[in-house]
PDB file of N, CA and C in Angstrom:
ATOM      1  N   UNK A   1      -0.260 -40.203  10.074  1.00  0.00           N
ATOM      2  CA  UNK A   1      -1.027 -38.978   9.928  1.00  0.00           C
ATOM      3  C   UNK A   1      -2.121 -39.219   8.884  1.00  0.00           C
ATOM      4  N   UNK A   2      -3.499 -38.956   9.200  1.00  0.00           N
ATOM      5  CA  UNK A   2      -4.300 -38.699   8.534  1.00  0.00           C
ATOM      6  C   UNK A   2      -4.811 -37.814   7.603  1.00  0.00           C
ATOM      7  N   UNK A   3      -5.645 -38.380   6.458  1.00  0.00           N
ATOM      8  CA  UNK A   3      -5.717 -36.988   5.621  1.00  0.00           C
ATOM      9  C   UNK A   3      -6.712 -36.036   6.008  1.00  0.00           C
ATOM     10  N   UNK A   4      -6.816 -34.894   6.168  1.00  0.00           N
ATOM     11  CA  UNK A   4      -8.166 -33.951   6.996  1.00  0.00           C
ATOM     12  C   UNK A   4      -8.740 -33.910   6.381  1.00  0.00           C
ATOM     13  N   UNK A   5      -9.101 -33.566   4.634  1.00  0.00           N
ATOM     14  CA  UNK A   5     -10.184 -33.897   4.146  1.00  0.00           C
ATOM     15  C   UNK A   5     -10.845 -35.098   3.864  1.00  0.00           C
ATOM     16  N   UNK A   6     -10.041 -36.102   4.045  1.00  0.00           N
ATOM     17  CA  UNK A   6     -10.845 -37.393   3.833  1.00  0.00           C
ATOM     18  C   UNK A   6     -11.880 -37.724   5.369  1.00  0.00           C
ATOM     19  N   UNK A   7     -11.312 -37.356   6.558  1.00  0.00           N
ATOM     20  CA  UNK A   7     -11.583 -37.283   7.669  1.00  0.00           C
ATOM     21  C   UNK A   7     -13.276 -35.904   7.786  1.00  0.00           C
ATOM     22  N   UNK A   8     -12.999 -35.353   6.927  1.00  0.00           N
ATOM     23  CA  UNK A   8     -13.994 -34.181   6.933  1.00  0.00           C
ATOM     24  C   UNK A   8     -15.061 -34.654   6.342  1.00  0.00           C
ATOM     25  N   UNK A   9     -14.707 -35.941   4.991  1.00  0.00           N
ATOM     26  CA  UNK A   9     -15.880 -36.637   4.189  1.00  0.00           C
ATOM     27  C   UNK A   9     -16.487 -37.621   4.892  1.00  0.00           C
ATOM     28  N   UNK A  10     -15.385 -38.205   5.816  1.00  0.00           N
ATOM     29  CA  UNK A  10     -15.894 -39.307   6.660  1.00  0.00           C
ATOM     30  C   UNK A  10     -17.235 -38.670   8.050  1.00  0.00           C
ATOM     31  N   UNK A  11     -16.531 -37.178   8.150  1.00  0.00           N
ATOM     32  CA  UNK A  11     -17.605 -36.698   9.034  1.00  0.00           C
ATOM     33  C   UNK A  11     -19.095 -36.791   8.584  1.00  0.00           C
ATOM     34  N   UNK A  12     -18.893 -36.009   7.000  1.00  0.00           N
ATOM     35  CA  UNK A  12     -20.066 -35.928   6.125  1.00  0.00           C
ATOM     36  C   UNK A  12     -21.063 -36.959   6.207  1.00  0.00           C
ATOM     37  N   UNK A  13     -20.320 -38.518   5.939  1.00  0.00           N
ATOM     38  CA  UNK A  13     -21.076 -39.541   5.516  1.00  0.00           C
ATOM     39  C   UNK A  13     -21.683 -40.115   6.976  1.00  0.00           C
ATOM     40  N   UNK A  14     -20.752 -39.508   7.935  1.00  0.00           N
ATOM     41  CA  UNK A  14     -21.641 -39.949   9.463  1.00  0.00           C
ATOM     42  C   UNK A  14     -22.708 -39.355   9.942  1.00  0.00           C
ATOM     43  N   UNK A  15     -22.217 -37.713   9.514  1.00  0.00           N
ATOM     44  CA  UNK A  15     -23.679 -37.300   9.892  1.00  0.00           C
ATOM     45  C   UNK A  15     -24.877 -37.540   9.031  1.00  0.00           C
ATOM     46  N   UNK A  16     -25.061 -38.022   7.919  1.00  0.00           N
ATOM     47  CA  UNK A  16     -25.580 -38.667   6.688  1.00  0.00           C
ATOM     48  C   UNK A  16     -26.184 -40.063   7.321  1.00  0.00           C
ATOM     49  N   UNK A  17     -25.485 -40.880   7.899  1.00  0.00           N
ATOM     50  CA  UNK A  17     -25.486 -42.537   8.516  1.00  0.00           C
ATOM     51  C   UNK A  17     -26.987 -41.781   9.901  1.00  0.00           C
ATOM     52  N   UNK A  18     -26.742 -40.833  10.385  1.00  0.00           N
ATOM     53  CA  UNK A  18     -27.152 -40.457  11.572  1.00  0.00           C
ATOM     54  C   UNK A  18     -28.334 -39.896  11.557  1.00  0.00           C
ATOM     55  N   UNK A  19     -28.971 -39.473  10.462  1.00  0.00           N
ATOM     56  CA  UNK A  19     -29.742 -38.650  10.146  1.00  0.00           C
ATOM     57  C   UNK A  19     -30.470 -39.851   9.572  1.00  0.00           C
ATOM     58  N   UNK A  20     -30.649 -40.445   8.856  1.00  0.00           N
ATOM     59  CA  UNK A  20     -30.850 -41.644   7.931  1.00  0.00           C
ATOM     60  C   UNK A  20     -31.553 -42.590   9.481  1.00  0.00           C
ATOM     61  N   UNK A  21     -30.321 -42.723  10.240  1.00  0.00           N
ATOM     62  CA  UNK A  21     -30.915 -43.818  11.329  1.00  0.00           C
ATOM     63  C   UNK A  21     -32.185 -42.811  12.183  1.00  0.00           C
ATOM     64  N   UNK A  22     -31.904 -41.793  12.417  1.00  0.00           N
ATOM     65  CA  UNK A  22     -32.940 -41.277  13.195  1.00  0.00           C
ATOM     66  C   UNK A  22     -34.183 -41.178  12.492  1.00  0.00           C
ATOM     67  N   UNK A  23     -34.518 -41.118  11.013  1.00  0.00           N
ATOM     68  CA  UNK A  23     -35.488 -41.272  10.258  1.00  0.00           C
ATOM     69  C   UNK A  23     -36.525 -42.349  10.478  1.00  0.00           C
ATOM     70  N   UNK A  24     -35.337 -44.068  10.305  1.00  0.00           N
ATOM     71  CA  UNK A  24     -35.800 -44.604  10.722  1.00  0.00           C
ATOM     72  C   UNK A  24     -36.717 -45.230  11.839  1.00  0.00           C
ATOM     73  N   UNK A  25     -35.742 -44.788  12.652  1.00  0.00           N
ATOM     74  CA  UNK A  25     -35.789 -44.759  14.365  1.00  0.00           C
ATOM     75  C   UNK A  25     -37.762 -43.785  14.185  1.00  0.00           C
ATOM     76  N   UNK A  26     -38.031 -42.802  13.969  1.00  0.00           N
ATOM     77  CA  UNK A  26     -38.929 -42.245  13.654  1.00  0.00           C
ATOM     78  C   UNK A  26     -40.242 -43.035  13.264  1.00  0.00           C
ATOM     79  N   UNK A  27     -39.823 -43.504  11.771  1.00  0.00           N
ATOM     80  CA  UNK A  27     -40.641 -44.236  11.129  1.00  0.00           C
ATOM     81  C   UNK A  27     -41.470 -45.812  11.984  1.00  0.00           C
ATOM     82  N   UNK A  28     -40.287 -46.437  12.607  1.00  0.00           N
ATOM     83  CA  UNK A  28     -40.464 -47.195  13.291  1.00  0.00           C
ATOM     84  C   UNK A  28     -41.314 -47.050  14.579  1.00  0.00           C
ATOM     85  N   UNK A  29     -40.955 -45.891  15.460  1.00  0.00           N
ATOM     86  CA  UNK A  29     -42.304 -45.664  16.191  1.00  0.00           C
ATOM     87  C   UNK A  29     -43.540 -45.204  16.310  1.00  0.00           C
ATOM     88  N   UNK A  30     -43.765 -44.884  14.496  1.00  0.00           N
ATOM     89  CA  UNK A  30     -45.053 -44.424  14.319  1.00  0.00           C
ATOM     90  C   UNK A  30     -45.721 -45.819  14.076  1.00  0.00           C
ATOM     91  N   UNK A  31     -44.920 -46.429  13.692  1.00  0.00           N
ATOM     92  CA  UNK A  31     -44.925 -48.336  12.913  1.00  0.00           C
ATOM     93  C   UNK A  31     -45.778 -49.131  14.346  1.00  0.00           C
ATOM     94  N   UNK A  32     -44.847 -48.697  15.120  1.00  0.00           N
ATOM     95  CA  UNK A  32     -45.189 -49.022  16.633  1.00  0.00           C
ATOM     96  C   UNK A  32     -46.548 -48.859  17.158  1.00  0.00           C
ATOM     97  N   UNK A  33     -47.103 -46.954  17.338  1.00  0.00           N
ATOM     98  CA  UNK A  33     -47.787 -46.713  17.235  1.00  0.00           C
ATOM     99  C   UNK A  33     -49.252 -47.468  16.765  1.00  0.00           C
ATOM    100  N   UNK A  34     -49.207 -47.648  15.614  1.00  0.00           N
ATOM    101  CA  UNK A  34     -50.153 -47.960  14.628  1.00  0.00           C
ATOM    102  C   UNK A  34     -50.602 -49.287  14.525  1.00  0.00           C
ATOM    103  N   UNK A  35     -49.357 -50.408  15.112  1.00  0.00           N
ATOM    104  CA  UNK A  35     -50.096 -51.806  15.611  1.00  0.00           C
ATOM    105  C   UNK A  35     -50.573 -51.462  16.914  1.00  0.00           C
ATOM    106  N   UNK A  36     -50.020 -50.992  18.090  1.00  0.00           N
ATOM    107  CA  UNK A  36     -50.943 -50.708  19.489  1.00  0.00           C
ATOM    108  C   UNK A  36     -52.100 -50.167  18.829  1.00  0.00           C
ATOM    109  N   UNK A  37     -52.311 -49.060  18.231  1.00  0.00           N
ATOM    110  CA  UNK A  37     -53.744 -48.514  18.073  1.00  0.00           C
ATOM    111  C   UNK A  37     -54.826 -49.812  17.427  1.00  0.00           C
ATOM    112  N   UNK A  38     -53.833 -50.783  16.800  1.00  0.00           N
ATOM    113  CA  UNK A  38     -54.848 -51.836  16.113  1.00  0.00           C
ATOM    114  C   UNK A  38     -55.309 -52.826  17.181  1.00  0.00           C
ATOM    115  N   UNK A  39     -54.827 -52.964  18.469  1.00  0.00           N
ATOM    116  CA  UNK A  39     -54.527 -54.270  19.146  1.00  0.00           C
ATOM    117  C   UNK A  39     -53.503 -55.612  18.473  1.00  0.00           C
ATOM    118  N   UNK A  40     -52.954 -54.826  17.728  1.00  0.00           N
ATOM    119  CA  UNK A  40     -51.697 -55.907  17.208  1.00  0.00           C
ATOM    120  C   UNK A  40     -50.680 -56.057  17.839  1.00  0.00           C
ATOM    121  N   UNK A  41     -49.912 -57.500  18.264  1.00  0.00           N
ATOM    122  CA  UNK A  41     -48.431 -57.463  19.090  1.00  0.00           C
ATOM    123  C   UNK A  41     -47.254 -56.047  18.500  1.00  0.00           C
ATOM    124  N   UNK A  42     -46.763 -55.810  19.657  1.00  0.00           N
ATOM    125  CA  UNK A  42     -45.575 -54.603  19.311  1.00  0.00           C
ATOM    126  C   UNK A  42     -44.330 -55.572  19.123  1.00  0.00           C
ATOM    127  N   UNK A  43     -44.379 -56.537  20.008  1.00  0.00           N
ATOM    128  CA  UNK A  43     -43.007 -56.721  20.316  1.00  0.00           C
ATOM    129  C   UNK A  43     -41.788 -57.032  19.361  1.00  0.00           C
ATOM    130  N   UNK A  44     -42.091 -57.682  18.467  1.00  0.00           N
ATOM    131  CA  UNK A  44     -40.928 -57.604  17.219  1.00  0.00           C
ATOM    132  C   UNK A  44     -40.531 -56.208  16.688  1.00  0.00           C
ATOM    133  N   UNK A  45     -41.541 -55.451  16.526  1.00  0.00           N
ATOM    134  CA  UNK A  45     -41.350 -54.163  16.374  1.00  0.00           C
ATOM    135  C   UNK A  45     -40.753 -53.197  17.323  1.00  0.00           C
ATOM    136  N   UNK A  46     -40.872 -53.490  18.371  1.00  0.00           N
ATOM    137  CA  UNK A  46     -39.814 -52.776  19.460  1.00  0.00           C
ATOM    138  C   UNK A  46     -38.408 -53.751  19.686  1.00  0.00           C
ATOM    139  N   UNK A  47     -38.108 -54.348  19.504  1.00  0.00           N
ATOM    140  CA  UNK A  47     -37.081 -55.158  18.746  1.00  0.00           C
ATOM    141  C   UNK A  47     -36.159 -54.726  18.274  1.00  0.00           C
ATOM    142  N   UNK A  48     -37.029 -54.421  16.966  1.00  0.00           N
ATOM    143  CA  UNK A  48     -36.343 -53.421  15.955  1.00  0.00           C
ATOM    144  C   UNK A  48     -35.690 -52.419  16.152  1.00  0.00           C
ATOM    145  N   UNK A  49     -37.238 -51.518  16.814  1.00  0.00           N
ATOM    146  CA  UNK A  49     -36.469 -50.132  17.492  1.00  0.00           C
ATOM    147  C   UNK A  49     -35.428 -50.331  18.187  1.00  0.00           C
ATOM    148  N   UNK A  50     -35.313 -51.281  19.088  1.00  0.00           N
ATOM    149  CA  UNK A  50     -34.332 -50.811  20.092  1.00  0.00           C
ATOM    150  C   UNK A  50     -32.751 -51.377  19.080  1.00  0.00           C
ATOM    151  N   UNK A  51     -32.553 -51.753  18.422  1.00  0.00           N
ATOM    152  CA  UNK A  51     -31.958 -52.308  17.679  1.00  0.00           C
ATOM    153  C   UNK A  51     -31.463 -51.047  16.576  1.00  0.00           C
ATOM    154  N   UNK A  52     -32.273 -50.365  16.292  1.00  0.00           N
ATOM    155  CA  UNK A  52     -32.059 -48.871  15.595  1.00  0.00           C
ATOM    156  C   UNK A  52     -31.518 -48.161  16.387  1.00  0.00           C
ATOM    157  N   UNK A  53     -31.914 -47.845  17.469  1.00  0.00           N
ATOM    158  CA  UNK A  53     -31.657 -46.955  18.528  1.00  0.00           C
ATOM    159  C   UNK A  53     -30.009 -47.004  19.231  1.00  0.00           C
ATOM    160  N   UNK A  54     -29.555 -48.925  19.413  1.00  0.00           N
ATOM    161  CA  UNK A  54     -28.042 -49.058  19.230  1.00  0.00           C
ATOM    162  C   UNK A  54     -27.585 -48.997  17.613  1.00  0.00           C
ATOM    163  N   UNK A  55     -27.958 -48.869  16.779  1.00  0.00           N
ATOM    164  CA  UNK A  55     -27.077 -48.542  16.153  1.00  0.00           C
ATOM    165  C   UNK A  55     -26.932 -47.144  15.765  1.00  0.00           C
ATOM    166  N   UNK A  56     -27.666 -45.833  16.256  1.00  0.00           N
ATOM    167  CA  UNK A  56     -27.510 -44.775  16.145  1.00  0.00           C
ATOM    168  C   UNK A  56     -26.552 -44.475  17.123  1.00  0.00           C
ATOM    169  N   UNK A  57     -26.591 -44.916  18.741  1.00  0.00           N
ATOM    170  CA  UNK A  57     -25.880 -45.177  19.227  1.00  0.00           C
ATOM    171  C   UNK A  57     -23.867 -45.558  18.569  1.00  0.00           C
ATOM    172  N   UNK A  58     -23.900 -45.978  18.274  1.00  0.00           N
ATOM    173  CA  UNK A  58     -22.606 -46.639  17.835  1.00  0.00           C
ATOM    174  C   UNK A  58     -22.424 -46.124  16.707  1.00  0.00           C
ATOM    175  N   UNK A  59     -23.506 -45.123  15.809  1.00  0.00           N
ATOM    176  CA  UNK A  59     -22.911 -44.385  14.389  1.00  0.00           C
ATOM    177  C   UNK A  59     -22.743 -42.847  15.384  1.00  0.00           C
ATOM    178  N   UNK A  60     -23.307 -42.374  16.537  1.00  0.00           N
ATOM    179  CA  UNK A  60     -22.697 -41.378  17.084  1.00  0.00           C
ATOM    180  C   UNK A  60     -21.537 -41.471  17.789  1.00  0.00           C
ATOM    181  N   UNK A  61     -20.971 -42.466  18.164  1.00  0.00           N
ATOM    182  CA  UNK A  61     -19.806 -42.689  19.075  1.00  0.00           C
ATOM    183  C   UNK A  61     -18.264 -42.988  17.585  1.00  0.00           C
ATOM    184  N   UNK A  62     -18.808 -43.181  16.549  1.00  0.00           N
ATOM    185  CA  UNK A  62     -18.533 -43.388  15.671  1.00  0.00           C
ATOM    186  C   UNK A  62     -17.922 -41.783  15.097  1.00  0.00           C
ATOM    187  N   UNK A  63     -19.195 -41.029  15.071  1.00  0.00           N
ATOM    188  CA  UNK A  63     -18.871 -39.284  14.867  1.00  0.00           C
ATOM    189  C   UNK A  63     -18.017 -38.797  15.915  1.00  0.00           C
ATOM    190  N   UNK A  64     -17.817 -38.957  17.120  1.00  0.00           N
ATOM    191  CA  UNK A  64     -17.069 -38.619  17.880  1.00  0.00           C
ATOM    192  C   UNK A  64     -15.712 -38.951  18.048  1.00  0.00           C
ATOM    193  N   UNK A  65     -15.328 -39.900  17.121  1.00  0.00           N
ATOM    194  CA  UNK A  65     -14.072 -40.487  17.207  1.00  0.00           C
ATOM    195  C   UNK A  65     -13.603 -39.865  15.747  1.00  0.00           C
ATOM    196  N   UNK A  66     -14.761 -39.382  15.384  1.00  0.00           N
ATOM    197  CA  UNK A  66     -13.727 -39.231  13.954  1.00  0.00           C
ATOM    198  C   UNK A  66     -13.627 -37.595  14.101  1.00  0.00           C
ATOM    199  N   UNK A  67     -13.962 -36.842  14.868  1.00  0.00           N
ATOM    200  CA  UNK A  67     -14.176 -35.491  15.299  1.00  0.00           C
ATOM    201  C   UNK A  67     -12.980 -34.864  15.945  1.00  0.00           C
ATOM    202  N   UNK A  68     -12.571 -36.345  17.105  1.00  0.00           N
ATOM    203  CA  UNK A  68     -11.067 -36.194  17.729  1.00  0.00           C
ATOM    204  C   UNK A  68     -10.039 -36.112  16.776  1.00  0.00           C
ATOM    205  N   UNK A  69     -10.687 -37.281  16.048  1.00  0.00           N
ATOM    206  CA  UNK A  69      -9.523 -37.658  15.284  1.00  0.00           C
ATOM    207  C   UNK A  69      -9.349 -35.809  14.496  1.00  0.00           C
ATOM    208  N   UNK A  70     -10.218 -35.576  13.711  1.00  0.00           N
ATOM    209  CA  UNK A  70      -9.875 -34.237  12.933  1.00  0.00           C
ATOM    210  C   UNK A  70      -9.469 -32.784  13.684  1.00  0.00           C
ATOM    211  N   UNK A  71      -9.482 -33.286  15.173  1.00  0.00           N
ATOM    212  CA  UNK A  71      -9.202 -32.078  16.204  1.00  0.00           C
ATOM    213  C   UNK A  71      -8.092 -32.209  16.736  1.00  0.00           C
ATOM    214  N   UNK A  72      -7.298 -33.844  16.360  1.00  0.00           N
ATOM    215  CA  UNK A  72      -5.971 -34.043  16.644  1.00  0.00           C
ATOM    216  C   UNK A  72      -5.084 -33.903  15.305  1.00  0.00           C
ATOM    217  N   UNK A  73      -5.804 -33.413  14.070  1.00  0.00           N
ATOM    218  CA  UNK A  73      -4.541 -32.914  13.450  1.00  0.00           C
ATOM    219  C   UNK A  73      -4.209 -31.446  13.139  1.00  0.00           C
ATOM    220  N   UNK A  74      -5.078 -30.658  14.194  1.00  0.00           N
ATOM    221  CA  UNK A  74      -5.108 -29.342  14.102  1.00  0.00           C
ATOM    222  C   UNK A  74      -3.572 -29.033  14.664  1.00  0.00           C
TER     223      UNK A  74
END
């Protein structure tokens, strides 16, 4: 058995992880943006993104397991 508030902090710090990556995720396609507008290569830079994009991926599948988890000790 798990503890529910530690499980409730762990929610905290995911939606924290999630918010943080989507920032990035953000930042990065304005990043994107701004070499196309130059005629500069994207492609390392979409790279990246997509590379942000799984790991928001996998910090939301991440929130969802820990969501069960706090809905299975109800």
């Amino acid at each position: 058995m798990s503890d529910p508030d530690q499980e409730r902090r762990h929610l905290v710090q995911a939606d924290g992880h999630i918010a943080e990556c989507k920032d990035h995720i953000a930042r990065q396609q304005r990043m994107i943006e701004q070499l196309a507008g130059r005629g500069q290569p994207t492609e390392v830079a979409q790279v990246m993104l997509e590379a942000l994009q799984a790991t928001l991926r996998a910090f939301e599948a991440h929130r969802k397991l820990i969501i069960a988890q706090i809905d299975d000790e109800r």
